[in-house]
Protein backbone atom coordinates (compact mmCIF):
# COMPACT_ATOMS: atom_id res chain seq x y z
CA UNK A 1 95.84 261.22 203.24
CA UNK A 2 93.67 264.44 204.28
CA UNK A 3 95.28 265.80 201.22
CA UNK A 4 94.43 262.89 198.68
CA UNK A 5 90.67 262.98 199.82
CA UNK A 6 90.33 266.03 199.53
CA UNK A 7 91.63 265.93 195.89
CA UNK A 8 89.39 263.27 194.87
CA UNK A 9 86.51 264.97 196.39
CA UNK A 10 86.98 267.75 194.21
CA UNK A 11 87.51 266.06 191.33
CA UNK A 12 84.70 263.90 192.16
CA UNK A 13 82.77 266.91 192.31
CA UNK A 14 83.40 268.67 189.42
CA UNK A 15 82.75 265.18 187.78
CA UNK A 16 79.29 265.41 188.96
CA UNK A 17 78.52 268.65 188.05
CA UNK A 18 79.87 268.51 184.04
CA UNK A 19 77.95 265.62 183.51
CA UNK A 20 74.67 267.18 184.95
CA UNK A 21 75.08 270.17 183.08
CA UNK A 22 75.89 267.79 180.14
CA UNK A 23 72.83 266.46 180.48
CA UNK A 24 71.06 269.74 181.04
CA UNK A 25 72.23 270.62 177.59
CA UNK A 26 71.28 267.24 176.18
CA UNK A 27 67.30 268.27 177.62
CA UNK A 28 67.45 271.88 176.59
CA UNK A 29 68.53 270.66 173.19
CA UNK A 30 69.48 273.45 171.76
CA UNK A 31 73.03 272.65 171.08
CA UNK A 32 75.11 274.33 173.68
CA UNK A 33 78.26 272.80 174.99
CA UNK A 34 77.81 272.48 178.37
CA UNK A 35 80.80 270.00 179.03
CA UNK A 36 83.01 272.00 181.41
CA UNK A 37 85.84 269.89 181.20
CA UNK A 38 85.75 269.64 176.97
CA UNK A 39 85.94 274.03 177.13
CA UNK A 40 88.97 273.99 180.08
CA UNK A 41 90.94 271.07 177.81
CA UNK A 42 90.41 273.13 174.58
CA UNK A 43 92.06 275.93 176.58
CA UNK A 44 94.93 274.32 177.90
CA UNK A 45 95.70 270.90 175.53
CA UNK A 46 93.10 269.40 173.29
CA UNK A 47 91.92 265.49 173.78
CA UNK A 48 94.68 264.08 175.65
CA UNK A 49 93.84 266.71 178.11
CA UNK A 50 90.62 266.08 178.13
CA UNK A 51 90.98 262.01 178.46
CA UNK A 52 93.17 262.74 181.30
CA UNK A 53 90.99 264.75 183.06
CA UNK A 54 88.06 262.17 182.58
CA UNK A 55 90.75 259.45 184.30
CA UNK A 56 91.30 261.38 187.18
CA UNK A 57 87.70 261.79 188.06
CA UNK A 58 87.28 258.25 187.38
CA UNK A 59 89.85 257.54 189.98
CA UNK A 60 88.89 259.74 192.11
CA UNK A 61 85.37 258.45 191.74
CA UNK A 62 86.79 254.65 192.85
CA UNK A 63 89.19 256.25 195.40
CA UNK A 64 85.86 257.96 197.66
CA UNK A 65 84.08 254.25 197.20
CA UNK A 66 86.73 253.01 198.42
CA UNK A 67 88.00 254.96 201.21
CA UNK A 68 85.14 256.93 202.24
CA UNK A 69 83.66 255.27 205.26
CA UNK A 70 87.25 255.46 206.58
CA UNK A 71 88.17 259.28 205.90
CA UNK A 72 84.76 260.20 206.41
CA UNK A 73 83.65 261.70 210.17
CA UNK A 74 79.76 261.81 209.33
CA UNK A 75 80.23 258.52 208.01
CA UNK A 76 82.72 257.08 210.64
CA UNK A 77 80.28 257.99 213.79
């Protein structure tokens, strides 16, 4: 389980961080692709990539709400 968490941290992670710096690029405005995750797919697959990706942060996102408290120590003292 160690393993799993720490997976879906990551992922939950780099999640966070593509859609801040998406949204950095939305405020900057001045077109640049900041989407992390659309430049790695367009590397290594195209769309489907890309949509599978976005699903595995999703379910990694559900996966720490779920299990968080449990796996947690900080949160489990």
């Amino acid at each position: 389980m160690k393993a799993l968490h720490m997976v879906g941290f990551i992922l939950l992670v780099v999640g966070g961080l593509n859609w801040g710096l998406v949204g950095l690029a939305t405020l900057v405005g001045n077109g640049a692709n900041w989407n992390v995750v659309n430049l790695i797919a367009g590397y290594i697959g195209g769309a489907q990539t890309e949509a599978v990706i976005y699903v595995l942060v999703g379910l990694s996102a559900v996966w720490m709400l779920v299990g968080h408290k449990k796996d947690c120590r900080t949160c489990s003292m």
